[in-house]
C-alpha atoms as a PDB file:
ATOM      1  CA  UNK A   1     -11.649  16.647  -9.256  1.00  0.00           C
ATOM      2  CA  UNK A   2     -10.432  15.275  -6.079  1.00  0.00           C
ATOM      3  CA  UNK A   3     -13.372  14.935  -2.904  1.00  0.00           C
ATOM      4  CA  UNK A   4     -12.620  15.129   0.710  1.00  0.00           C
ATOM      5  CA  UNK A   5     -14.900  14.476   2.703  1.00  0.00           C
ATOM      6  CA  UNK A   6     -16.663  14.230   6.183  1.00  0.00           C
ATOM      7  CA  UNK A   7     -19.089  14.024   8.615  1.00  0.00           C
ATOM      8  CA  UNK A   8     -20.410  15.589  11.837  1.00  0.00           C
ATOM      9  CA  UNK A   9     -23.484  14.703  13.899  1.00  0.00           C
ATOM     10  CA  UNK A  10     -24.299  15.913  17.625  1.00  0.00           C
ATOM     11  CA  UNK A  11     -22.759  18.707  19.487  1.00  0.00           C
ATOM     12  CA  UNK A  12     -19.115  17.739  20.361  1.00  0.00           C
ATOM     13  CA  UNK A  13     -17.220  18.945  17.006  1.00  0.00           C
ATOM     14  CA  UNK A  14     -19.478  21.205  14.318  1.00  0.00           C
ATOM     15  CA  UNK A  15     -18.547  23.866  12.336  1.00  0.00           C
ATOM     16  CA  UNK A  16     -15.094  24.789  14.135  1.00  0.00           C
ATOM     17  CA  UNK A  17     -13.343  21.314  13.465  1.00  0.00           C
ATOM     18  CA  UNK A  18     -15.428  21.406   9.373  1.00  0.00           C
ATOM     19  CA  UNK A  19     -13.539  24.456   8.981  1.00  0.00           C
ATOM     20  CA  UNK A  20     -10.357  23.652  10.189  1.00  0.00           C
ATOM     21  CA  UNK A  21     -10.335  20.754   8.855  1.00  0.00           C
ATOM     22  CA  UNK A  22     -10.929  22.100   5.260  1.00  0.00           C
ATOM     23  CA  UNK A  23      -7.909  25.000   6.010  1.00  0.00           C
ATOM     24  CA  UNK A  24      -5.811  22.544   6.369  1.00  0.00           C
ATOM     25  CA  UNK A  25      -6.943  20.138   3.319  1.00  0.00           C
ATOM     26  CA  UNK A  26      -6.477  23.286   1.247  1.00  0.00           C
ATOM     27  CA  UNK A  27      -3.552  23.943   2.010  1.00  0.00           C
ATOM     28  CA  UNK A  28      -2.652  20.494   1.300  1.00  0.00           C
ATOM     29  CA  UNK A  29      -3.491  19.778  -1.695  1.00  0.00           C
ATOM     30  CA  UNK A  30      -3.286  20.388  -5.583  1.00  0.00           C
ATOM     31  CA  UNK A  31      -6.476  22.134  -7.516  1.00  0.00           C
ATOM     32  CA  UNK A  32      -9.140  21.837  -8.304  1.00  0.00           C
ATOM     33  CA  UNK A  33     -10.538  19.805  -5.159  1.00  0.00           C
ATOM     34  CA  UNK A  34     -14.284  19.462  -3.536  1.00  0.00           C
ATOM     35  CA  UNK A  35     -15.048  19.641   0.205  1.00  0.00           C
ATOM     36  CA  UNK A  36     -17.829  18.037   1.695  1.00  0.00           C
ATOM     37  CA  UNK A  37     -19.521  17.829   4.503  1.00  0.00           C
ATOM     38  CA  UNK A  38     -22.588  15.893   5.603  1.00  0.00           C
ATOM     39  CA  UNK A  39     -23.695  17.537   8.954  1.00  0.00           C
ATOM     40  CA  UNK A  40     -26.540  17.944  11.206  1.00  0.00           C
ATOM     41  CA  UNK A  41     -26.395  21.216  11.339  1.00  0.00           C
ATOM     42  CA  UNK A  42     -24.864  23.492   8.340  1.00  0.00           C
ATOM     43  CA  UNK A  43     -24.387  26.920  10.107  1.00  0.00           C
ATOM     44  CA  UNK A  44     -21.457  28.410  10.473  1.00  0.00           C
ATOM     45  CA  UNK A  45     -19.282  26.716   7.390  1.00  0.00           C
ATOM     46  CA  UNK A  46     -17.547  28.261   5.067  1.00  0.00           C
ATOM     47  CA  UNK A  47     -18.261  29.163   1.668  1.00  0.00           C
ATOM     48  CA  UNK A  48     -15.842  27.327   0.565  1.00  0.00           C
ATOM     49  CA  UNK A  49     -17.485  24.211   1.611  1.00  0.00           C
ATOM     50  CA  UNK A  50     -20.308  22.161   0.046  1.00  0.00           C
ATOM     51  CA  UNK A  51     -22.668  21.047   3.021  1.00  0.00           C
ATOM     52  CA  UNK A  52     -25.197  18.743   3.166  1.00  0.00           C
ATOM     53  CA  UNK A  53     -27.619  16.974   5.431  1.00  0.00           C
ATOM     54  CA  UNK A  54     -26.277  13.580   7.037  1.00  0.00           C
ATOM     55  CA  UNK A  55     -27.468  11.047   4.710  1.00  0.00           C
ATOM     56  CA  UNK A  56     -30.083   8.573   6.454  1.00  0.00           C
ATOM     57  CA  UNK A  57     -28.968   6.822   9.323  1.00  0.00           C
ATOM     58  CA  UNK A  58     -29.296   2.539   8.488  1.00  0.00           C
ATOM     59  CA  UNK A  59     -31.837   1.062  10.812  1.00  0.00           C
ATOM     60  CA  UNK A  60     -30.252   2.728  14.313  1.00  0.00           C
ATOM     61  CA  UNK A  61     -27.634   3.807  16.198  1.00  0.00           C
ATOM     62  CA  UNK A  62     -26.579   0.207  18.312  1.00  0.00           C
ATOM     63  CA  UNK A  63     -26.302   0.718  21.945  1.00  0.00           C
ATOM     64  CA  UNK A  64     -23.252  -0.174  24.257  1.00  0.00           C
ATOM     65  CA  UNK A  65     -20.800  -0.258  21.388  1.00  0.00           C
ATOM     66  CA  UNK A  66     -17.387   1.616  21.314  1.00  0.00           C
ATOM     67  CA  UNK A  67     -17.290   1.724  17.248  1.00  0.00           C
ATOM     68  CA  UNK A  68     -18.610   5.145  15.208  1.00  0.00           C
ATOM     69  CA  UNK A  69     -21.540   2.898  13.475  1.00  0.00           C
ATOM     70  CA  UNK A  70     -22.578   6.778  12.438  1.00  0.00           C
ATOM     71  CA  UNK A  71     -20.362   6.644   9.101  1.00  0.00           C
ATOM     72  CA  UNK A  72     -22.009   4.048   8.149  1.00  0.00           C
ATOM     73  CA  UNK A  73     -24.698   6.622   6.659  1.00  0.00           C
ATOM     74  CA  UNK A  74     -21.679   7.172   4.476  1.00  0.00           C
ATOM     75  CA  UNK A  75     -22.342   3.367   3.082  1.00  0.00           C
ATOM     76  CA  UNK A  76     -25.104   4.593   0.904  1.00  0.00           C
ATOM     77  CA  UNK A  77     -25.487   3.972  -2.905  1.00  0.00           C
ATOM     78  CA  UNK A  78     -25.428   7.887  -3.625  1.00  0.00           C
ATOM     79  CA  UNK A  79     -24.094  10.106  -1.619  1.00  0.00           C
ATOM     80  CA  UNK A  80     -25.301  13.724  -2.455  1.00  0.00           C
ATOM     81  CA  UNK A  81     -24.165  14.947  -6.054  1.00  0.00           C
ATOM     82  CA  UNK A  82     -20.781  12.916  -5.469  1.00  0.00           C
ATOM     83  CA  UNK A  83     -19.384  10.714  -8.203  1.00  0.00           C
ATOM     84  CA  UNK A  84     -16.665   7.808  -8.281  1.00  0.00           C
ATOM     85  CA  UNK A  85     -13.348   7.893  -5.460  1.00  0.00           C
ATOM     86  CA  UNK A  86     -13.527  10.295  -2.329  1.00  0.00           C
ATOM     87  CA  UNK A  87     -11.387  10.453   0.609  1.00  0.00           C
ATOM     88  CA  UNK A  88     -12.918  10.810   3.851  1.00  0.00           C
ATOM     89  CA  UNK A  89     -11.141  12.197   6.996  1.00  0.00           C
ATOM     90  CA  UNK A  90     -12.143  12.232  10.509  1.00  0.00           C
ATOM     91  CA  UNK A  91     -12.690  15.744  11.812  1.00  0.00           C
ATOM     92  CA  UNK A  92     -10.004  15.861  14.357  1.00  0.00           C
ATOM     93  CA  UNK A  93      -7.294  14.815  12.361  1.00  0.00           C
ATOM     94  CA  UNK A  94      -4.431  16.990  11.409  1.00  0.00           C
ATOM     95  CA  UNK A  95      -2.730  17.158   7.897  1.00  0.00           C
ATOM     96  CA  UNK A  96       0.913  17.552   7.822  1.00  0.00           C
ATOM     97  CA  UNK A  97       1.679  16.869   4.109  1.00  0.00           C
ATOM     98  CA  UNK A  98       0.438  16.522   0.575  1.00  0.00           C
ATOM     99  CA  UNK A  99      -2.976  14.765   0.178  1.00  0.00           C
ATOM    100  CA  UNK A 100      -2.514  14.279  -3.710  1.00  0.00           C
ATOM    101  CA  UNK A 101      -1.098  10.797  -3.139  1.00  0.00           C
ATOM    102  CA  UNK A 102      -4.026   9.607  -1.668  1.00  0.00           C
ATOM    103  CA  UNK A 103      -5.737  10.419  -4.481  1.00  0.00           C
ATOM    104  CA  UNK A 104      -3.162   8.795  -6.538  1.00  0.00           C
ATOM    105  CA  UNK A 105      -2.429   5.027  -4.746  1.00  0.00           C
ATOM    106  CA  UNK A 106      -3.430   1.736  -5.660  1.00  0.00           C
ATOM    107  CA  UNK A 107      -6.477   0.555  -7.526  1.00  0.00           C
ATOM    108  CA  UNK A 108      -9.020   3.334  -7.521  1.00  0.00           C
ATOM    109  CA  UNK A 109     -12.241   0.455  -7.152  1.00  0.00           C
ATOM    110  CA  UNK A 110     -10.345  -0.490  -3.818  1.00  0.00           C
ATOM    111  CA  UNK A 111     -11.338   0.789  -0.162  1.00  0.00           C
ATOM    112  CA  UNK A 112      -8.199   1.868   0.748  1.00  0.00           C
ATOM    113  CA  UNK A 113      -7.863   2.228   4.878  1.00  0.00           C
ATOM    114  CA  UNK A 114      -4.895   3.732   6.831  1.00  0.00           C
ATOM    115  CA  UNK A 115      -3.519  -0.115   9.113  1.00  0.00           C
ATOM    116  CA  UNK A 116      -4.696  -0.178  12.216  1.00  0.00           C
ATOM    117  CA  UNK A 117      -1.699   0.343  14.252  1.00  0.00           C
ATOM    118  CA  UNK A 118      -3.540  -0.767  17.505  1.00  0.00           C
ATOM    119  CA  UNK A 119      -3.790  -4.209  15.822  1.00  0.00           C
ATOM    120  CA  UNK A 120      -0.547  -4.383  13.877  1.00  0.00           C
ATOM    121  CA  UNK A 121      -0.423  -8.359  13.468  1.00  0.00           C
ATOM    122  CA  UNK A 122      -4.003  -8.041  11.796  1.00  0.00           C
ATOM    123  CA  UNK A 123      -5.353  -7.523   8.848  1.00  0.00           C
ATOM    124  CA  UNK A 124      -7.941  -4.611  10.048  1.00  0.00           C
ATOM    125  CA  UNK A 125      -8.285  -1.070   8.838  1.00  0.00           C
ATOM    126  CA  UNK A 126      -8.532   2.383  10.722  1.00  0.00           C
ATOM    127  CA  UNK A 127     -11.024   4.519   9.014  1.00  0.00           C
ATOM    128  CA  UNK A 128      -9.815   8.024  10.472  1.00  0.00           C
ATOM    129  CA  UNK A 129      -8.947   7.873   6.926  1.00  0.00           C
ATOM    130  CA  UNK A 130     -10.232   6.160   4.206  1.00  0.00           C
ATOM    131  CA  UNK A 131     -10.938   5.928  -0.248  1.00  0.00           C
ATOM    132  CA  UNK A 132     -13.685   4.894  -1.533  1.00  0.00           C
ATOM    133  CA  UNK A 133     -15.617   5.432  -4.234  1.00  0.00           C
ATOM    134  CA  UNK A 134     -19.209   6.033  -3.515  1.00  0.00           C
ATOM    135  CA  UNK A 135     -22.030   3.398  -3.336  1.00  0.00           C
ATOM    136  CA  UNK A 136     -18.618   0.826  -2.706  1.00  0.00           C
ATOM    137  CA  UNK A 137     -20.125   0.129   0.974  1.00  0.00           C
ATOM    138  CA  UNK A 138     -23.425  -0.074  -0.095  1.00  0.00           C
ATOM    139  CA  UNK A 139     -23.760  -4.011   0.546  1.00  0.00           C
ATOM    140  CA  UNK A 140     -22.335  -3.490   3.959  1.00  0.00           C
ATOM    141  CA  UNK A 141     -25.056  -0.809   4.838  1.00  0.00           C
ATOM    142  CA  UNK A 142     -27.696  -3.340   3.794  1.00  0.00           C
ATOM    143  CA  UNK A 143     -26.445  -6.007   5.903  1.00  0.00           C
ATOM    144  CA  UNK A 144     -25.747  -3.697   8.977  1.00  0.00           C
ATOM    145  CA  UNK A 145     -29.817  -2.017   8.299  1.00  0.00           C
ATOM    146  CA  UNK A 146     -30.772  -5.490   8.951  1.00  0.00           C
ATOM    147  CA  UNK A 147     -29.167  -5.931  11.964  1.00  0.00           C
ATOM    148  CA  UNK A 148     -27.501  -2.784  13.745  1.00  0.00           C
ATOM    149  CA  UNK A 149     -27.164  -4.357  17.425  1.00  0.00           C
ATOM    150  CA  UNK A 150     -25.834  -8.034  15.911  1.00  0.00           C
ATOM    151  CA  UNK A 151     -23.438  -6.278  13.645  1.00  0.00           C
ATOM    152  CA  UNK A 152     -21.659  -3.728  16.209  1.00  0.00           C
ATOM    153  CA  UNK A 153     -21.676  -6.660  18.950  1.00  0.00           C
ATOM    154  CA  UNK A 154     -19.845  -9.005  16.339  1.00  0.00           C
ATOM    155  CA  UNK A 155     -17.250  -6.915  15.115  1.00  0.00           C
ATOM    156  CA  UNK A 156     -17.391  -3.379  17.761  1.00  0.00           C
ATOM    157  CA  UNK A 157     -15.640  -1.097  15.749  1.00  0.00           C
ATOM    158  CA  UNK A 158     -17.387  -0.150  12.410  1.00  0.00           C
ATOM    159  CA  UNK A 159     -13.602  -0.523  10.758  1.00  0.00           C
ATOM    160  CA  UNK A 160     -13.745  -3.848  11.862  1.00  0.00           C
ATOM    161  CA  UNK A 161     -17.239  -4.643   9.943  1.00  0.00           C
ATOM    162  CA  UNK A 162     -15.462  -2.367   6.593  1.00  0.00           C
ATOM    163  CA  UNK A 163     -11.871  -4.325   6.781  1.00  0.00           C
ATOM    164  CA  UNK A 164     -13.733  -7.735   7.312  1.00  0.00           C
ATOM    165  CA  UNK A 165     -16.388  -7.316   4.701  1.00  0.00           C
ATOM    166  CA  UNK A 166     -15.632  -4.609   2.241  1.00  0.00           C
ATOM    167  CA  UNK A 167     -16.358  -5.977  -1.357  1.00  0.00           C
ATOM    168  CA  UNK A 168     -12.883  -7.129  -3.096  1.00  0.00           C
ATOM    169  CA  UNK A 169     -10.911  -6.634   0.071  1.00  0.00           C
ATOM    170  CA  UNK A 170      -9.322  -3.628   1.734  1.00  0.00           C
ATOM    171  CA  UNK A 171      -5.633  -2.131   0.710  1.00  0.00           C
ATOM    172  CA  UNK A 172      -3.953  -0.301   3.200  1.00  0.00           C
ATOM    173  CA  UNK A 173      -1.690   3.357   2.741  1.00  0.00           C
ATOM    174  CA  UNK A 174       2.067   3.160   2.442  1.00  0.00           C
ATOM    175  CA  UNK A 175       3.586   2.614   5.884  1.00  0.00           C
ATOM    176  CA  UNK A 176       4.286   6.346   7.490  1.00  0.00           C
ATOM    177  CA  UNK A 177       1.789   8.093   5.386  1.00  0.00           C
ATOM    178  CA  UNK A 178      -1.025   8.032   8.549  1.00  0.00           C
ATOM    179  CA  UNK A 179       0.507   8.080  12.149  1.00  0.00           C
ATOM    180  CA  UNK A 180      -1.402   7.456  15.063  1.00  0.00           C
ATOM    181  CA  UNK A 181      -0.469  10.266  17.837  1.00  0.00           C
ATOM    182  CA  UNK A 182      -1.077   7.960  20.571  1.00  0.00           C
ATOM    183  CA  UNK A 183       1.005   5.084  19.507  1.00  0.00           C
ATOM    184  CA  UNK A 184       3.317   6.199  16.945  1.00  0.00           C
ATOM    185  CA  UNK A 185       4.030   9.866  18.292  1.00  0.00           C
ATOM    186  CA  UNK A 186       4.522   9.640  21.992  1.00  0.00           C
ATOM    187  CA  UNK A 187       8.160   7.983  22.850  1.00  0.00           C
ATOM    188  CA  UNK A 188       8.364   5.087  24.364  1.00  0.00           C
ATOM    189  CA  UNK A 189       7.970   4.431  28.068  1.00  0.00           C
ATOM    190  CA  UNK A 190       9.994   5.227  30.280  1.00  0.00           C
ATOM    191  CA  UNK A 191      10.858   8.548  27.719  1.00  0.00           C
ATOM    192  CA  UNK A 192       7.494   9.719  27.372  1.00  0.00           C
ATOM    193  CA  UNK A 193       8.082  11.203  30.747  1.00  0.00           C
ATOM    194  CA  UNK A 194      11.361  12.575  29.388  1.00  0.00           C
ATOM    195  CA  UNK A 195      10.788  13.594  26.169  1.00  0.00           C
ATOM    196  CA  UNK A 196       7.768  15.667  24.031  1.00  0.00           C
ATOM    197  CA  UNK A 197       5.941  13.671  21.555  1.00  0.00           C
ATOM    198  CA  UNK A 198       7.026  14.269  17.761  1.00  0.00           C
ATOM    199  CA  UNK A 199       5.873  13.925  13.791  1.00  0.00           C
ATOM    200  CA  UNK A 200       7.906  11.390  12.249  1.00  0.00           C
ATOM    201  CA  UNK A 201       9.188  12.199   9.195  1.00  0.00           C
ATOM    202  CA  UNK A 202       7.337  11.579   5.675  1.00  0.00           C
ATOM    203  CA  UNK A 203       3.755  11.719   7.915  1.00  0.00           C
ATOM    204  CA  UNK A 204       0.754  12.899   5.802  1.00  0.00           C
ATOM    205  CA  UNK A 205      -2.014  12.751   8.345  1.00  0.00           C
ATOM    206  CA  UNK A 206      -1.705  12.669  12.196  1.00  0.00           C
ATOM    207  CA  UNK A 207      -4.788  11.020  13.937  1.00  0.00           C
ATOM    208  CA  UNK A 208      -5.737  10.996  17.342  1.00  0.00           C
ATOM    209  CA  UNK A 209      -8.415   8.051  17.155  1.00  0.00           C
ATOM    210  CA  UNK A 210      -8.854   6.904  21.168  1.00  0.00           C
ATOM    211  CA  UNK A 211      -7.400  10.554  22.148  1.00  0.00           C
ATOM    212  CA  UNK A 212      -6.250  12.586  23.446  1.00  0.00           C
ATOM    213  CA  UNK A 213      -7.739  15.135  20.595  1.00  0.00           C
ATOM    214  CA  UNK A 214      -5.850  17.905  18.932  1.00  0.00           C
ATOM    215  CA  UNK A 215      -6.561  20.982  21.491  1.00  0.00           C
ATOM    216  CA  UNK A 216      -5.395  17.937  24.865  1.00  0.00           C
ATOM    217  CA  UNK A 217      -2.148  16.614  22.839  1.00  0.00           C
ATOM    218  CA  UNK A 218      -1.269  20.804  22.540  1.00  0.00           C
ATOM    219  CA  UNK A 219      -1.549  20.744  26.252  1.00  0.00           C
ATOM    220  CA  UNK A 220      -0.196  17.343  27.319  1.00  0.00           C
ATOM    221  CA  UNK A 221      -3.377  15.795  28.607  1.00  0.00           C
ATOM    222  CA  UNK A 222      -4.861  12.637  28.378  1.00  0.00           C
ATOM    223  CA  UNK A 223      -8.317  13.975  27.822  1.00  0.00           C
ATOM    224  CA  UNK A 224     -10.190  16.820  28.531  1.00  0.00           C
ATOM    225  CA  UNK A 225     -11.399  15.884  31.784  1.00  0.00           C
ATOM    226  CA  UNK A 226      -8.208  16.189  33.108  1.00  0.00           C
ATOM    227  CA  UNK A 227      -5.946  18.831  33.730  1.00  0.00           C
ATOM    228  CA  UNK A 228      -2.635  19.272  32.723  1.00  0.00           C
ATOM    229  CA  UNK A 229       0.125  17.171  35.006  1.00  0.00           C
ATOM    230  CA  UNK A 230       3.824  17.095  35.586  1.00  0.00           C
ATOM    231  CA  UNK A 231       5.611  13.861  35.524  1.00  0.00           C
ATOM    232  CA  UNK A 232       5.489  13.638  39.317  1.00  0.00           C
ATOM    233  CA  UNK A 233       1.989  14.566  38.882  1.00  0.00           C
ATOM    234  CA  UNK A 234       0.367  11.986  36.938  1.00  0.00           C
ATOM    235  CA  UNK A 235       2.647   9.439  38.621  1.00  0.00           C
ATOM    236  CA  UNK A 236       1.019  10.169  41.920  1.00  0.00           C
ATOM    237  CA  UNK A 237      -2.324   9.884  39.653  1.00  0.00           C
ATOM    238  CA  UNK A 238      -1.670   6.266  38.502  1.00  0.00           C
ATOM    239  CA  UNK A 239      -0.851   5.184  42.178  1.00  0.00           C
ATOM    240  CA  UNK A 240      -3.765   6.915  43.470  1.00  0.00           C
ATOM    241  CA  UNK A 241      -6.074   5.351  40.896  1.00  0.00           C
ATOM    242  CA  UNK A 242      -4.588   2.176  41.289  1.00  0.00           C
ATOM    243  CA  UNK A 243      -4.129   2.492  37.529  1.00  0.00           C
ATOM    244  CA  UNK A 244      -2.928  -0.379  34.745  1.00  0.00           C
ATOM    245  CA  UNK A 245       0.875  -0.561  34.387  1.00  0.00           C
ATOM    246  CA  UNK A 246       0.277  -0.082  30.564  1.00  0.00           C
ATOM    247  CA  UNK A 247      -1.654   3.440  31.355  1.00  0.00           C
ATOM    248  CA  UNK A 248       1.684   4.772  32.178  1.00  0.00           C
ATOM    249  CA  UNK A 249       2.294   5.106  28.442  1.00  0.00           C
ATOM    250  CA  UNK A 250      -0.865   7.226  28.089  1.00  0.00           C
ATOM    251  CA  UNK A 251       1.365   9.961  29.778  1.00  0.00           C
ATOM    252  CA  UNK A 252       2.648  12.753  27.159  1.00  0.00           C
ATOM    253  CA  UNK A 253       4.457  15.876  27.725  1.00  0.00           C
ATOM    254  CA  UNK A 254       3.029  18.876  25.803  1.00  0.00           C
ATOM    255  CA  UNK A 255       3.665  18.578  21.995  1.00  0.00           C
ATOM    256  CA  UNK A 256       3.441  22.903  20.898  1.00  0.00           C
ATOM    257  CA  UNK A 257       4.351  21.103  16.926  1.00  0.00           C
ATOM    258  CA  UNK A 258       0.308  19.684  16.637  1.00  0.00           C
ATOM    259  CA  UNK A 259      -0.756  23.536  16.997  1.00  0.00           C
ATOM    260  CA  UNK A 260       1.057  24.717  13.852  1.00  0.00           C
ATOM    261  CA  UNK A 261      -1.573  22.670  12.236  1.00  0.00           C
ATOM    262  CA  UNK A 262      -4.627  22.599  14.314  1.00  0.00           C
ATOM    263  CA  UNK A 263      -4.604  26.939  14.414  1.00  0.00           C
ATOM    264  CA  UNK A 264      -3.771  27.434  11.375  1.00  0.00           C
END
């Protein structure tokens, strides 16, 4: 039986992106398969789907940290009814190809993270997707429950604190199975301005971890809180703003492709 899971807590996703998400794991991958979620709130899934509660949160949520020290409720020794190896994906990912691999790679005792392309001379993990099997993490959510604040100021990101500190080290996916939209889909300045982003080929899983998220990429926006801008546009933006240099490659034309997954 092959496990996807994930998770969902406060008001900004819920049961639209759980049951998107699971459309497109399903029509991913090979029977028989499980889908779980652990959410706040459990209305509106489908049938199809196995929700429960969010597991207990370790100590408390740090303050002033950019890392999503939330999954680390997914740390626990026992995680519903689950048993041995699940794969957990991030809610506002897209999945453009088979999942069975993922089920399939490396050692199976292993947390296996997708590289974290932001960081691509270390060795750190991105856990927009991620294998484990459960209870794996447990030693990590013991050591963060003593010390949430001192944890997430050390290391920020809760990938960090996982790639750092995971028992028997961390192995990484096959290079082009997990693309990050923001880095590895938009072209290359100057021809971001010149050209849509694209899905390179052989991707499995898009994510959009820093955005822009699924429904902003469809549009060509940075974020949400912005509206939709020409070239000429967003250039007169960045001046205004007295913007970074390097924000000029946050600037994507419309990319229509990440809707054939996100609607279907």
């Amino acid at each position: 039986m092959k496990t996807v899971i994930c998770i969902n807590w406060g008001t900004l996703y819920g049961a639209p992106y759980i049951n998107r998400l699971y459309r497109g794991v399903a029509k991913n991958i090979t029977p028989p398969f499980r889908f779980v979620a652990f959410s706040d709130t459990l209305d509106g899934l489908m049938p199809e789907i196995d929700g429960f509660p969010l597991p207990d949160m370790p100590g408390f949520v740090p303050k002033n940290t950019p890392g999503q020290w939330q999954k680390s409720r997914l740390w626990a020794p026992q995680l519903a009814d689950i048993e041995g190896p699940f794969l957990f994906l991030d809610l506002d990912v897209i999945v453009t190809g088979s999942l069975d691999p993922f089920f399939e790679f490396g050692n199976q005792d292993k947390v296996t993270m997708a590289h974290n392309i932001a960081r691509p001379l270390a060795r750190l993990g991105q856990s927009s997707v991620y294998r484990a099997p459960v209870g794996k993490l447990s030693p990590l959510q013991e050591v963060y429950a003593n010390d949430p604040q001192g944890t997430a100021d050390k290391y920020r990101f809760e990938q960090h604190f996982v790639s750092k500190n995971a028992p028997g080290g961390v192995q990484f996916w096959p290079k082009g199975w997990v693309r990050h939209f923001r880095i590895e889909c938009i072209p290359t300045l100057p021809l971001n301005f010149f050209k849509p982003p694209y899905l390179p080929k052989g991707t499995k899983i898009v994510i959009f971890a820093g955005g822009p998220n699924p429904p902003d990429a469809i549009e060509g926006k940075r974020h949400e809180s912005l509206p939709q801008m020409t070239p000429g546009e967003y250039l007169k933006y960045w001046r205004k703003n007295r913007m970074r240099l390097t924000t000029l490659q946050d600037y994507a034309l419309p990319a229509p492709w990440v809707s054939d997954y996100w609607n279907d």
